[in-house]
C-alpha atoms as a PDB file:
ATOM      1  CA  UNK A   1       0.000   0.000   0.000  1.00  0.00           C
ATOM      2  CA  UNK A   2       1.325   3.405  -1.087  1.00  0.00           C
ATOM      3  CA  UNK A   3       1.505   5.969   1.445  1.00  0.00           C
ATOM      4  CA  UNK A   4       2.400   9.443   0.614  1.00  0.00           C
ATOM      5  CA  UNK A   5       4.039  12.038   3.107  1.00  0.00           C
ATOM      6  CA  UNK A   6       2.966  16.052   2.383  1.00  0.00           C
ATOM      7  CA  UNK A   7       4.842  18.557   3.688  1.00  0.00           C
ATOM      8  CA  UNK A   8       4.196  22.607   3.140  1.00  0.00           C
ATOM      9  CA  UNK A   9       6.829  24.611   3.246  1.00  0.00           C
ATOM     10  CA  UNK A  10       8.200  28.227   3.290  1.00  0.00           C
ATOM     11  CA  UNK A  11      10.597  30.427   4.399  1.00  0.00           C
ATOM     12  CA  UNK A  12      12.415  27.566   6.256  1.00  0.00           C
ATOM     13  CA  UNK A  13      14.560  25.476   3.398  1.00  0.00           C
ATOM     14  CA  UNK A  14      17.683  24.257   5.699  1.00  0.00           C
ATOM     15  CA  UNK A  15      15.251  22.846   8.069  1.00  0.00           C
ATOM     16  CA  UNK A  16      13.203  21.313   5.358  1.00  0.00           C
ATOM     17  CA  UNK A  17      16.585  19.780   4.359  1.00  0.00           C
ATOM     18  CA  UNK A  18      16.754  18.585   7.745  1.00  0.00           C
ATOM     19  CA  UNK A  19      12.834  17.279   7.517  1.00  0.00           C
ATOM     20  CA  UNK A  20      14.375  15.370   4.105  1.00  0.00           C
ATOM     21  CA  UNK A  21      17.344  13.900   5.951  1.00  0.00           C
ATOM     22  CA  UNK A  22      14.888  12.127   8.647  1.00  0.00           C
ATOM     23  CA  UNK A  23      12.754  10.765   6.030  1.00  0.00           C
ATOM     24  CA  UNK A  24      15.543   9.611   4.863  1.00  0.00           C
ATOM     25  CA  UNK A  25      15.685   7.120   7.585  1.00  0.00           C
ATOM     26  CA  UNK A  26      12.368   5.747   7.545  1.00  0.00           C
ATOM     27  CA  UNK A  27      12.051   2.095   8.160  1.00  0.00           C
ATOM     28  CA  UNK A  28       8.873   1.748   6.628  1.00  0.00           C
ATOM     29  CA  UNK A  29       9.234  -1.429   4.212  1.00  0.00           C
ATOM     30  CA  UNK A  30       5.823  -0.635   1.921  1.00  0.00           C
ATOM     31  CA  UNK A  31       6.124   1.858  -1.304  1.00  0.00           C
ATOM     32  CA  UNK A  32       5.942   5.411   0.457  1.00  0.00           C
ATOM     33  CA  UNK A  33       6.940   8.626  -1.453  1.00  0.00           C
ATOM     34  CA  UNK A  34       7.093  12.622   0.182  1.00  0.00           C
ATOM     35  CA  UNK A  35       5.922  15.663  -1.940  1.00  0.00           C
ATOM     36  CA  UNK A  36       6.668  18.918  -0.985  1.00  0.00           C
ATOM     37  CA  UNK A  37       4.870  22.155  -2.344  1.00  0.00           C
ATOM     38  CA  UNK A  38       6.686  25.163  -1.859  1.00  0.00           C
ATOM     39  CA  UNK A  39       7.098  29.101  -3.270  1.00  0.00           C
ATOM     40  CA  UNK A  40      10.918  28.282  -3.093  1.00  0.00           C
ATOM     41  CA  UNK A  41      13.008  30.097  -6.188  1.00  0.00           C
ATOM     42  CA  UNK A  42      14.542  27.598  -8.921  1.00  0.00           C
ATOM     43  CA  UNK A  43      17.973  27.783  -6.916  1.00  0.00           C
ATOM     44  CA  UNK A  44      17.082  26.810  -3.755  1.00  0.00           C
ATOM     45  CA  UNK A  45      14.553  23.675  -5.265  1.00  0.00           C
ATOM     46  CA  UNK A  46      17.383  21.982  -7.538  1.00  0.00           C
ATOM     47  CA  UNK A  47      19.885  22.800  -3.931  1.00  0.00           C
ATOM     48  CA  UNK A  48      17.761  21.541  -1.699  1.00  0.00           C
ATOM     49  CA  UNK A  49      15.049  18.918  -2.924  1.00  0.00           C
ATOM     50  CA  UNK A  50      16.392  17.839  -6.870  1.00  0.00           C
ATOM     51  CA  UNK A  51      19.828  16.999  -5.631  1.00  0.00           C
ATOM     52  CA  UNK A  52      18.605  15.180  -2.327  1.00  0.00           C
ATOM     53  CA  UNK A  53      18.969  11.441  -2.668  1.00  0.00           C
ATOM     54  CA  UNK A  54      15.133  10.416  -1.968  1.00  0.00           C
ATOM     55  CA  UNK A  55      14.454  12.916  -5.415  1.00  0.00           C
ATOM     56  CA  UNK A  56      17.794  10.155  -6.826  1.00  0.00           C
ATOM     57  CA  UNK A  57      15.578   7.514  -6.082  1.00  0.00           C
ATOM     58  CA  UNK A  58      12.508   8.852  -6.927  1.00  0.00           C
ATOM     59  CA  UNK A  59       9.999   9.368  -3.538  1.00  0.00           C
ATOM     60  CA  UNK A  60      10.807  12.695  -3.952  1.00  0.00           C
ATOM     61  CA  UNK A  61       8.604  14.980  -5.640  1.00  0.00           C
ATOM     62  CA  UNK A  62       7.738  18.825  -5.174  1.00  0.00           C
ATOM     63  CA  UNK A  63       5.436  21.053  -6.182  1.00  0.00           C
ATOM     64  CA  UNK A  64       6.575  25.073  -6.642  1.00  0.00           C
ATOM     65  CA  UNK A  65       3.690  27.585  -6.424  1.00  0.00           C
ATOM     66  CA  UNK A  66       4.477  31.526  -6.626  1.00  0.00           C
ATOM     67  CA  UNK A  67       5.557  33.229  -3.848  1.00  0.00           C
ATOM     68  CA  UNK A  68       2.556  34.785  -1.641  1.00  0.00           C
ATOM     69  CA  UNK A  69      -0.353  32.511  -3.160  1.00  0.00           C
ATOM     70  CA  UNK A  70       0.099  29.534  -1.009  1.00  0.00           C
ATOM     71  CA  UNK A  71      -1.554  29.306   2.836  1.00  0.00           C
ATOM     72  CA  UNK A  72      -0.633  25.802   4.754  1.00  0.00           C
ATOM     73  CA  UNK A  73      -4.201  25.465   3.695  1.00  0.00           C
ATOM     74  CA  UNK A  74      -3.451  25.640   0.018  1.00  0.00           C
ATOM     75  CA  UNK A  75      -0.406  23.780   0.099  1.00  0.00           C
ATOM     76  CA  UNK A  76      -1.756  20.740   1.992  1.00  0.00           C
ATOM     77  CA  UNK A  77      -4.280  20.837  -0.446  1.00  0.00           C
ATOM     78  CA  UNK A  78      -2.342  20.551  -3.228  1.00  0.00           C
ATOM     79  CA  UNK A  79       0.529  17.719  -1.853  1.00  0.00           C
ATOM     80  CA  UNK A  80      -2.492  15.785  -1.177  1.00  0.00           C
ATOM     81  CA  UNK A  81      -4.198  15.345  -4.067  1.00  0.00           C
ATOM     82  CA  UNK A  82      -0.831  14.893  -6.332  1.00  0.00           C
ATOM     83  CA  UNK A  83      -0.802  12.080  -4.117  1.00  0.00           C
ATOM     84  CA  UNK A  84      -0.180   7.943  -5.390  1.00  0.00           C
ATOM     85  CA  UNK A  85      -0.757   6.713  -1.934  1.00  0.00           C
ATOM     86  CA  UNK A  86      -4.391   5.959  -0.371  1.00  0.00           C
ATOM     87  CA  UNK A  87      -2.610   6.923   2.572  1.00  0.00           C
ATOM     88  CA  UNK A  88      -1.557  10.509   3.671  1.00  0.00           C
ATOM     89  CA  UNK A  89       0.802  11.472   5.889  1.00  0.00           C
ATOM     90  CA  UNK A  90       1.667  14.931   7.194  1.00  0.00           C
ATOM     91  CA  UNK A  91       4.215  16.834   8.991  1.00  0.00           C
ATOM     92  CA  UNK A  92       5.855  20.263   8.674  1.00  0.00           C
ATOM     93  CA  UNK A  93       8.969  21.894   7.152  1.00  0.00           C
ATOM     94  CA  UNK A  94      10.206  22.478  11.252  1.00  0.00           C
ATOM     95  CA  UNK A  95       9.499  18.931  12.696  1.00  0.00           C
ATOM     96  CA  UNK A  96      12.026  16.220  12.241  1.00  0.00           C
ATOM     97  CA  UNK A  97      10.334  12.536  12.368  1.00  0.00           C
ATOM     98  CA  UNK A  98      12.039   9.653  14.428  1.00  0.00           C
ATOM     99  CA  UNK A  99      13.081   6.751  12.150  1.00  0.00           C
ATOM    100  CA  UNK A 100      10.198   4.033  13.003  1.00  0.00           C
ATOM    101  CA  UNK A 101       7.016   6.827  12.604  1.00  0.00           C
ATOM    102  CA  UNK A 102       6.118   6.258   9.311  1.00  0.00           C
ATOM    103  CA  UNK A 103       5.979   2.229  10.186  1.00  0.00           C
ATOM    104  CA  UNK A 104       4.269   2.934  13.411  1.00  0.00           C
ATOM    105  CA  UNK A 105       1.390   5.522  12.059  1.00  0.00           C
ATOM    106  CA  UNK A 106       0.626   2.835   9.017  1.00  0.00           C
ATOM    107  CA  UNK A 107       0.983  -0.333  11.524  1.00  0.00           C
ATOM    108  CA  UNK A 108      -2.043   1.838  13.619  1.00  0.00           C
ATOM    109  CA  UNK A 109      -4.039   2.119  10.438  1.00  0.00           C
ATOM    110  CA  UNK A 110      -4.535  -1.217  10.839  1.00  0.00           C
ATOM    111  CA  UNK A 111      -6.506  -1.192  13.614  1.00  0.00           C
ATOM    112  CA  UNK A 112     -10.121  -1.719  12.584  1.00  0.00           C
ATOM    113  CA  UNK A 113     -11.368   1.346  14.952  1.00  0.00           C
ATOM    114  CA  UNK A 114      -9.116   3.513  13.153  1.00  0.00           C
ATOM    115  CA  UNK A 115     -10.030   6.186  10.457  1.00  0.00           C
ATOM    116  CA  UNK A 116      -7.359   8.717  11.386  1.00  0.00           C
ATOM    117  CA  UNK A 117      -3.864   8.142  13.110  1.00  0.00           C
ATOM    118  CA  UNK A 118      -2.371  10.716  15.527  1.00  0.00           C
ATOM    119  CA  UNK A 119       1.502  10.048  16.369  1.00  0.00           C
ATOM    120  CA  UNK A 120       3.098  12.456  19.321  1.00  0.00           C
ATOM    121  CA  UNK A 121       4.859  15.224  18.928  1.00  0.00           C
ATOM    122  CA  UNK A 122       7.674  16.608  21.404  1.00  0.00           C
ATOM    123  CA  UNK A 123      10.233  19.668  21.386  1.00  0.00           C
ATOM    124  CA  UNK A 124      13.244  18.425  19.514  1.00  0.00           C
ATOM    125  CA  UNK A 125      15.740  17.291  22.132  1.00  0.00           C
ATOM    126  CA  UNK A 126      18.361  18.288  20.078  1.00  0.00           C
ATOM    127  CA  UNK A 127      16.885  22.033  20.879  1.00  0.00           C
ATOM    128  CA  UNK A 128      15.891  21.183  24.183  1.00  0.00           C
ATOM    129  CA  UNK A 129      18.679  24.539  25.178  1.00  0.00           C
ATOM    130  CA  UNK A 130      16.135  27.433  23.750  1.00  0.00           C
ATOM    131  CA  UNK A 131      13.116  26.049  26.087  1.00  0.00           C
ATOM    132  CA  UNK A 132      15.309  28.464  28.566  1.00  0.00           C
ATOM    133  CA  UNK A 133      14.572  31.399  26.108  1.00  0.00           C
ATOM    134  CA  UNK A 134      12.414  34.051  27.288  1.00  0.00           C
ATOM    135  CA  UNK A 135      10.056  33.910  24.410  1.00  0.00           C
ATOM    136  CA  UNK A 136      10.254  30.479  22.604  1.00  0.00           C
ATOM    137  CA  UNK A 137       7.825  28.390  20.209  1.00  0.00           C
ATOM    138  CA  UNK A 138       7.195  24.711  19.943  1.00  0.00           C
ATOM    139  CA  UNK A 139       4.605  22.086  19.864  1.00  0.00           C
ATOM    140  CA  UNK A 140       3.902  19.069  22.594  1.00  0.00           C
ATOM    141  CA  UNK A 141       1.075  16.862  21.602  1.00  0.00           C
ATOM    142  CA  UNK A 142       0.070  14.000  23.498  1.00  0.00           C
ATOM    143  CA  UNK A 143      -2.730  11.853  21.400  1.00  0.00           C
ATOM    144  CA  UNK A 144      -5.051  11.623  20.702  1.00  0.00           C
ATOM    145  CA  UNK A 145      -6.158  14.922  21.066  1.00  0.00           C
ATOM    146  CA  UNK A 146      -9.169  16.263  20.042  1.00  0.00           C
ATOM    147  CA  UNK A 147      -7.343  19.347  16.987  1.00  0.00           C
ATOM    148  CA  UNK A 148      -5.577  16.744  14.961  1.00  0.00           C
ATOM    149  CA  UNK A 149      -3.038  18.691  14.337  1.00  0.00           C
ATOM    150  CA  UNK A 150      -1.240  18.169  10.964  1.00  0.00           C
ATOM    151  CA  UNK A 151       2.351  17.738  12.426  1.00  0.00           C
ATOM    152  CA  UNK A 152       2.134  14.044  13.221  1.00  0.00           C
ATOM    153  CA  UNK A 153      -1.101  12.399  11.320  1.00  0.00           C
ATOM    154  CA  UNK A 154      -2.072  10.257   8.906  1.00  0.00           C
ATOM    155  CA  UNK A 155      -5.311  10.333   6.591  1.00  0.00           C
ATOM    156  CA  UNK A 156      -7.248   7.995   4.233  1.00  0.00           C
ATOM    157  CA  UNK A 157      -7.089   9.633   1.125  1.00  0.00           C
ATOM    158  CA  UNK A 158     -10.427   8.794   0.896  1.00  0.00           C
ATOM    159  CA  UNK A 159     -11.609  10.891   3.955  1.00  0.00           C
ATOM    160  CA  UNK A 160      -9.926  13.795   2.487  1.00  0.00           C
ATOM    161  CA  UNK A 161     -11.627  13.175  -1.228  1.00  0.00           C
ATOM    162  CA  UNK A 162     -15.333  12.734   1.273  1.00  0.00           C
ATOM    163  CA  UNK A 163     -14.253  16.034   3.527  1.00  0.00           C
ATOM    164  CA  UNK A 164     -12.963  18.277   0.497  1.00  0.00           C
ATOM    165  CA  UNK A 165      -9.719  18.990   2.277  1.00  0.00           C
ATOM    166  CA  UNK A 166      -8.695  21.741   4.438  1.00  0.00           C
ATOM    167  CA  UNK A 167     -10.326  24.797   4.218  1.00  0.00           C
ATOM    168  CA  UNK A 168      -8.465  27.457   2.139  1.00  0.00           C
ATOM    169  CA  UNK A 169     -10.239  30.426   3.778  1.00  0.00           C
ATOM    170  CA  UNK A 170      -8.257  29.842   7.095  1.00  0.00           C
ATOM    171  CA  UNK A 171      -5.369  31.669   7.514  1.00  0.00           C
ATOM    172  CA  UNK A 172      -4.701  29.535  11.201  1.00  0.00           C
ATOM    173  CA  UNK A 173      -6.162  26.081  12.431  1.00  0.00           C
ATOM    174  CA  UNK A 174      -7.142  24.849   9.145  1.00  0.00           C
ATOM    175  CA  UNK A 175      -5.927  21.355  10.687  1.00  0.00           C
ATOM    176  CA  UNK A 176      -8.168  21.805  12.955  1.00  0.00           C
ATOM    177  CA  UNK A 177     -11.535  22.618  10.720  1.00  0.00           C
ATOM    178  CA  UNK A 178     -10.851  19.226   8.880  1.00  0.00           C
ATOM    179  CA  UNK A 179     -10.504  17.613  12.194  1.00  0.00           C
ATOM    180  CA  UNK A 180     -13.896  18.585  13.221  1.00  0.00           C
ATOM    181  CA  UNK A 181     -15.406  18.194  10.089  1.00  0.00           C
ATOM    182  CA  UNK A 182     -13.888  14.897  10.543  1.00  0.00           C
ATOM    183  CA  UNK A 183     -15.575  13.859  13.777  1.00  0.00           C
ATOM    184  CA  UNK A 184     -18.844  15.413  12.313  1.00  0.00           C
ATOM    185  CA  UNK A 185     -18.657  12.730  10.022  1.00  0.00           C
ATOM    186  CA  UNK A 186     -17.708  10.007  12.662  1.00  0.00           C
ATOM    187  CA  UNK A 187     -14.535   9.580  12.172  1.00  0.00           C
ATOM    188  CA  UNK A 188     -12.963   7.333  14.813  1.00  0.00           C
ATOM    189  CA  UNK A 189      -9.003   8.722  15.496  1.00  0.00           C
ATOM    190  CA  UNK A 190      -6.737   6.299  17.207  1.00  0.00           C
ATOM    191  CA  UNK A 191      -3.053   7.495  18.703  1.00  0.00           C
ATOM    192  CA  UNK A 192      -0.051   5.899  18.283  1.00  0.00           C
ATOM    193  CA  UNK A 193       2.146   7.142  20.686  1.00  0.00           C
ATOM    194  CA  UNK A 194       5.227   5.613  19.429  1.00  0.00           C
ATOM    195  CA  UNK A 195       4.645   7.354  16.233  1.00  0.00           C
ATOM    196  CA  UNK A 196       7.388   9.904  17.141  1.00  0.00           C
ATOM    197  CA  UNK A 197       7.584  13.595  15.362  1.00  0.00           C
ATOM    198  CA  UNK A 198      10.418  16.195  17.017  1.00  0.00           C
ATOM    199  CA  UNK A 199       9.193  19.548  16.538  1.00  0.00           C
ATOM    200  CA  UNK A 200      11.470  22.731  16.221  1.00  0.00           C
ATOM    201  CA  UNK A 201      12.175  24.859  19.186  1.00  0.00           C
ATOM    202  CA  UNK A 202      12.670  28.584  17.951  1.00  0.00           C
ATOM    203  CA  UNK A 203      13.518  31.268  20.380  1.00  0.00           C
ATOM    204  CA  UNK A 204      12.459  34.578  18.915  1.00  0.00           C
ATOM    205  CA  UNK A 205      12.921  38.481  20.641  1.00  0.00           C
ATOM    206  CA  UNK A 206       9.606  39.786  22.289  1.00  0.00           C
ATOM    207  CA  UNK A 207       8.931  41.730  18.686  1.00  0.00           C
ATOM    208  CA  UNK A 208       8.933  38.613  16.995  1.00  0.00           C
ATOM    209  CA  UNK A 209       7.229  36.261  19.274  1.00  0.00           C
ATOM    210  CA  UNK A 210       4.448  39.349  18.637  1.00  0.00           C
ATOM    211  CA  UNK A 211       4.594  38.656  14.902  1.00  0.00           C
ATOM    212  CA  UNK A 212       4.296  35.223  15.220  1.00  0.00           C
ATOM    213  CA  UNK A 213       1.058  35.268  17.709  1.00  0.00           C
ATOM    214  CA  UNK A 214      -0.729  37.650  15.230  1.00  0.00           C
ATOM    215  CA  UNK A 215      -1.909  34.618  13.192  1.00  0.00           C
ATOM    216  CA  UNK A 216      -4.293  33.641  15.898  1.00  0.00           C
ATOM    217  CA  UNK A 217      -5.966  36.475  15.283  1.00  0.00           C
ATOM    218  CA  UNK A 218      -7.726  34.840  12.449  1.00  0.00           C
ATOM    219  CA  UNK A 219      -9.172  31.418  14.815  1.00  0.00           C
ATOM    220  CA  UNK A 220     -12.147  33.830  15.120  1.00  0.00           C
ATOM    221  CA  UNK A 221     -13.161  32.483  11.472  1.00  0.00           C
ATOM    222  CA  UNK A 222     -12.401  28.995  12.966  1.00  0.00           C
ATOM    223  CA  UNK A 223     -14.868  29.208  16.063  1.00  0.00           C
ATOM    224  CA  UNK A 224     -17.529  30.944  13.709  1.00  0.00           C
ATOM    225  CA  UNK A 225     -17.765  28.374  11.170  1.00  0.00           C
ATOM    226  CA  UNK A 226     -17.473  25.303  14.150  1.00  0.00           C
ATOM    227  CA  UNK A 227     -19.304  26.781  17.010  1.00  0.00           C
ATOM    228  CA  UNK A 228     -18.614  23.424  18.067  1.00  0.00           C
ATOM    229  CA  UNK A 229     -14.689  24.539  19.218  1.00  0.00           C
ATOM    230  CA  UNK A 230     -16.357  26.283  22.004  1.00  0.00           C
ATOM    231  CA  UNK A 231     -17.170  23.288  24.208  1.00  0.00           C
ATOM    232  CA  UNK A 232     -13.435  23.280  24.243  1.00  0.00           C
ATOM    233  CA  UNK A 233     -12.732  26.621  25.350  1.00  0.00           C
ATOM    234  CA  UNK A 234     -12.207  28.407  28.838  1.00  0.00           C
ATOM    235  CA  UNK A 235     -15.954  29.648  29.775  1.00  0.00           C
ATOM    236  CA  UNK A 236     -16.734  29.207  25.966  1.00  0.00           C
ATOM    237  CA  UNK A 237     -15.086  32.444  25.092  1.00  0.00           C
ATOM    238  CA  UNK A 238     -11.170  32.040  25.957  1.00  0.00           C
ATOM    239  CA  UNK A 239      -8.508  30.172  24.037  1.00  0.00           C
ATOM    240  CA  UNK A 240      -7.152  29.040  27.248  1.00  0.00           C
ATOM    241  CA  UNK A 241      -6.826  30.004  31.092  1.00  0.00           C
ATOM    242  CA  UNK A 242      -3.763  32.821  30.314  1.00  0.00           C
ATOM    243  CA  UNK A 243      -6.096  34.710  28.004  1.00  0.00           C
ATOM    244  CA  UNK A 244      -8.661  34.414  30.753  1.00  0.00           C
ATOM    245  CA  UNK A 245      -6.413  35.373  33.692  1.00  0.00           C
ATOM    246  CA  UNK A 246      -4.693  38.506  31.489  1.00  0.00           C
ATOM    247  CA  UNK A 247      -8.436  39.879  30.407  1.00  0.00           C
ATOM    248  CA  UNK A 248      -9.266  39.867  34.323  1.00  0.00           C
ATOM    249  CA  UNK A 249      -5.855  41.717  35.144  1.00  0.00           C
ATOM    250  CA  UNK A 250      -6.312  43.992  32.249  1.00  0.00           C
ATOM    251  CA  UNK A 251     -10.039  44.630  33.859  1.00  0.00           C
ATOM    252  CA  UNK A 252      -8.820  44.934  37.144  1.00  0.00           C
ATOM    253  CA  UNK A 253      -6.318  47.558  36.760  1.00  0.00           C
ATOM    254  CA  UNK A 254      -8.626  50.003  34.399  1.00  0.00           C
ATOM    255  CA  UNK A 255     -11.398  49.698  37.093  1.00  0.00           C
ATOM    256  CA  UNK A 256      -8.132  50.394  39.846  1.00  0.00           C
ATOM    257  CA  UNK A 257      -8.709  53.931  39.464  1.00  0.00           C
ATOM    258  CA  UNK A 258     -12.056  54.112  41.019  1.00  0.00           C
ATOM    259  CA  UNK A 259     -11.946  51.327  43.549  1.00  0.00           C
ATOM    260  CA  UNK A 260      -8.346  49.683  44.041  1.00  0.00           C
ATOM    261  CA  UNK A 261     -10.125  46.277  45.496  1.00  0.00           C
ATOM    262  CA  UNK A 262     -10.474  45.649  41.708  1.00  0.00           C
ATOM    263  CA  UNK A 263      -6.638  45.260  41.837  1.00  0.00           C
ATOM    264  CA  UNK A 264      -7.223  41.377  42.910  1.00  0.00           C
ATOM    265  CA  UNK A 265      -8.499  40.621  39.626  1.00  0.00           C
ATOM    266  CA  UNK A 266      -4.937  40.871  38.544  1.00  0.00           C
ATOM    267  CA  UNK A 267      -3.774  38.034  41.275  1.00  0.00           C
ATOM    268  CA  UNK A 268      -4.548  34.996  38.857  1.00  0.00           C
ATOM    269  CA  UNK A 269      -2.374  36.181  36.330  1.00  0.00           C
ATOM    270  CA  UNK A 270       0.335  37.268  38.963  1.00  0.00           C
ATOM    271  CA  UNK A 271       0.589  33.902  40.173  1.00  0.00           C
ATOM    272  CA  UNK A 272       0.138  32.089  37.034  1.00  0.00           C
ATOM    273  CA  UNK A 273       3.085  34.069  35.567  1.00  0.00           C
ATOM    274  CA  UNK A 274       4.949  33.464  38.916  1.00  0.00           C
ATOM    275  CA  UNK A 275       4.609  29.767  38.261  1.00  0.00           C
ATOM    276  CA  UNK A 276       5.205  29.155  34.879  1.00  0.00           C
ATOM    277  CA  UNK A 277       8.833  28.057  35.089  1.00  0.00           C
ATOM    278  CA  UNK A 278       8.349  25.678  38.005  1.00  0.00           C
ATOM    279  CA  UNK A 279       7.713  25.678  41.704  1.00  0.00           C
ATOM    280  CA  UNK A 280      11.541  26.410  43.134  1.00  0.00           C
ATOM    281  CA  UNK A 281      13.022  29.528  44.381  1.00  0.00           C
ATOM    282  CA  UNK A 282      15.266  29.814  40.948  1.00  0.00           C
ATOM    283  CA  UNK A 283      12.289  29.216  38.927  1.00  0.00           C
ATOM    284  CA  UNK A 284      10.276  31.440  40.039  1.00  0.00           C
ATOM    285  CA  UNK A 285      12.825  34.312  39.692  1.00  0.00           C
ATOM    286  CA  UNK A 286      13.497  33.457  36.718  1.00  0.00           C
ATOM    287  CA  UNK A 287       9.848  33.614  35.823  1.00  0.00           C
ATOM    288  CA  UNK A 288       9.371  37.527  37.570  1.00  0.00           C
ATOM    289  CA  UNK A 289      12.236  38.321  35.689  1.00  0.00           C
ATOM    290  CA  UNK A 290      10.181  37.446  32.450  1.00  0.00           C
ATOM    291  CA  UNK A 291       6.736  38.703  33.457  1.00  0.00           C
ATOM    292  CA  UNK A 292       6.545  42.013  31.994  1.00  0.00           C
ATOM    293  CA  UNK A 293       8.054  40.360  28.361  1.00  0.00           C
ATOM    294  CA  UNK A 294       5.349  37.783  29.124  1.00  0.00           C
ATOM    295  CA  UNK A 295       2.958  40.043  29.579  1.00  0.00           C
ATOM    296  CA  UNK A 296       2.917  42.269  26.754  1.00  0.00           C
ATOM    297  CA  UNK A 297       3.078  38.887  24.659  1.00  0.00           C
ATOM    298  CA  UNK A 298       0.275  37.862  26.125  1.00  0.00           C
ATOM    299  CA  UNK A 299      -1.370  41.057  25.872  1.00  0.00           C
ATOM    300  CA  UNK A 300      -1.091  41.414  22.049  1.00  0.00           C
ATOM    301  CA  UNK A 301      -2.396  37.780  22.030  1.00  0.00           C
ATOM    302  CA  UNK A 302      -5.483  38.730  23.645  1.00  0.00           C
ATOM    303  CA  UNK A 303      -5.947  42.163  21.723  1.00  0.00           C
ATOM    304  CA  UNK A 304      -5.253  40.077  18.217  1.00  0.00           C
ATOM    305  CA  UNK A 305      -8.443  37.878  18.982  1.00  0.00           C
ATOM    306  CA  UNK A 306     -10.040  40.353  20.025  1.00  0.00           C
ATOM    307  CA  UNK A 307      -9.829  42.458  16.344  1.00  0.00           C
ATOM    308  CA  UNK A 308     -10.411  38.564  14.924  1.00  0.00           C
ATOM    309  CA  UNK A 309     -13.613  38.739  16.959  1.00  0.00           C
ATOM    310  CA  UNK A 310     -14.337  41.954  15.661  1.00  0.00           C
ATOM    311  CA  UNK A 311     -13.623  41.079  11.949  1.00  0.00           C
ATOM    312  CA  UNK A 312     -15.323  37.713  11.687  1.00  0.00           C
ATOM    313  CA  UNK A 313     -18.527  38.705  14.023  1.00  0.00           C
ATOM    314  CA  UNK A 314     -17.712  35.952  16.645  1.00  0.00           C
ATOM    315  CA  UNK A 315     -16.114  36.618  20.371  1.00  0.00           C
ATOM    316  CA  UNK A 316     -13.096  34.971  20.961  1.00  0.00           C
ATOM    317  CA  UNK A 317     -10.368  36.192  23.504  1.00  0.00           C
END
């Protein structure tokens, strides 16, 4: 049985190159091929994917769209249905698989409750360094979870033919429409923990860490087209308890000026932020240290969802 791996990918070639290099590896004995569909130039395509050697023995094959016309959305999209296999398999252009996950997702497959396979996905240990960064970016999964997140999954091509793919009007969480579009259909998802994706750990300065959070500005569109999301959220309205805690410390230190009781709205926060490196003495000045960087990240968070909420007619903080 053919199974095909799609990967998206922009702006991040040498760790697509990396991505290549663990496929590379894959122990998986059936037929399995990779296509990539990127807005890389004609340079960095023939450097990077027509002179690596799974293009030399043909399970390489990419897809170039212009630059600016392709959304994960889009690109998934595409890398799917250029696909031979009947299954899919995809992960991004900043995770690096183990060598066994493409043989553990497709020996789950064969379980007859499964539909759709979720592997796990971890920080990279080899990056494990920049989780001490102020301002940092990963991805820990632990299946199966309910957003079927397109890291570390595996798809019928058939359910994606019945579902129509991923939704190319979401700019963010388009993995996660098709996985409740999914479950509105009844599909069953089954994890296979040993299914083993390393994701990239990127430290970034407080300005970019910003830049990077403004996507989820657009999950707005998500939670208005699947009202079902909100069954998942903090009192239906928040993306999760930080959002909630840094609204009620926002709120309590406008409504300060007229009665300064309304300051303990900001104690959640305070002691979530005073926690979130650990419970010791070190950790926890280590954590002050970071709170006002924290904050404002956190703060920009909140104020992007709420212009989403604005733009697509639907609250979400």
């Amino acid at each position: 049985m053919w199974v095909t791996v799609v990967v998206p990918s922009h702006g991040r070639h040498l760790r697509l190159l990396w991505l290549l290099n663990a496929l590379a590896e894959q122990t998986l004995a059936a037929p399995w091929e990779v296509v990539v569909v990127h807005d890389y130039g004609a340079d960095v395509a023939e450097r990077i994917l027509d002179r690596h050697p799974l293009a030399g023995d043909g399970r390489l094959r990419h897809v170039a769209i212009e630059p600016g016309t392709g959304s994960p959305a889009r690109q998934r999209n595409i890398g799917w249905r250029a696909a031979r296999g009947r299954l899919v398999a995809f992960t991004d252009d900043d995770c690096r698989p183990e060598p066994e996950w493409l043989d553990r997702l497709v020996a789950s497959v064969r379980d007859p409750d499964a539909d759709v396979v979720q592997g796990l996905t971890r920080p990279d240990g080899l990056e494990h360094h920049l989780l001490a960064a102020p301002h940092f970016r990963t991805l820990l999964t632990d299946p199966p979870g309910p957003y079927f997140q397109t890291c570390n999954i595996i798809y019928p091509r058939a359910l994606l033919e019945r579902l129509g793919g991923f939704d190319e009007r979401a700019i963010s969480g388009e993995d996660v429409g098709l996985a409740f579009r999914a479950r509105s259909a009844g599909t069953h998802v089954v994890a296979a923990r040993r299914a083993i994706v390393n994701h990239a750990v990127e430290s970034h300065t407080l300005p970019g860490m910003v830049r990077e959070n403004l996507k989820w500005r657009h999950l707005a569109y998500l939670v208005k087209r699947h009202p079902e999301v909100r069954d998942d959220l903090v009192l239906r309205v928040f993306w999760n308890r930080d959002h909630l805690a840094m609204t009620a410390a926002v709120a309590g230190l406008a409504a300060a000026r007229r009665d300064r009781r309304a300051l303990a709205l900001a104690a959640p926060y305070a002691l979530r932020a005073a926690g979130r490196r650990g419970g010791g003495p070190r950790a926890r000045v280590t954590a002050l240290a970071e709170l006002p960087g924290q904050s404002v990240r956190q703060l920009a968070e909140v104020a992007g969802m709420a212009a989403g909420s604005v733009r697509h007619r639907t609250l979400l903080l």
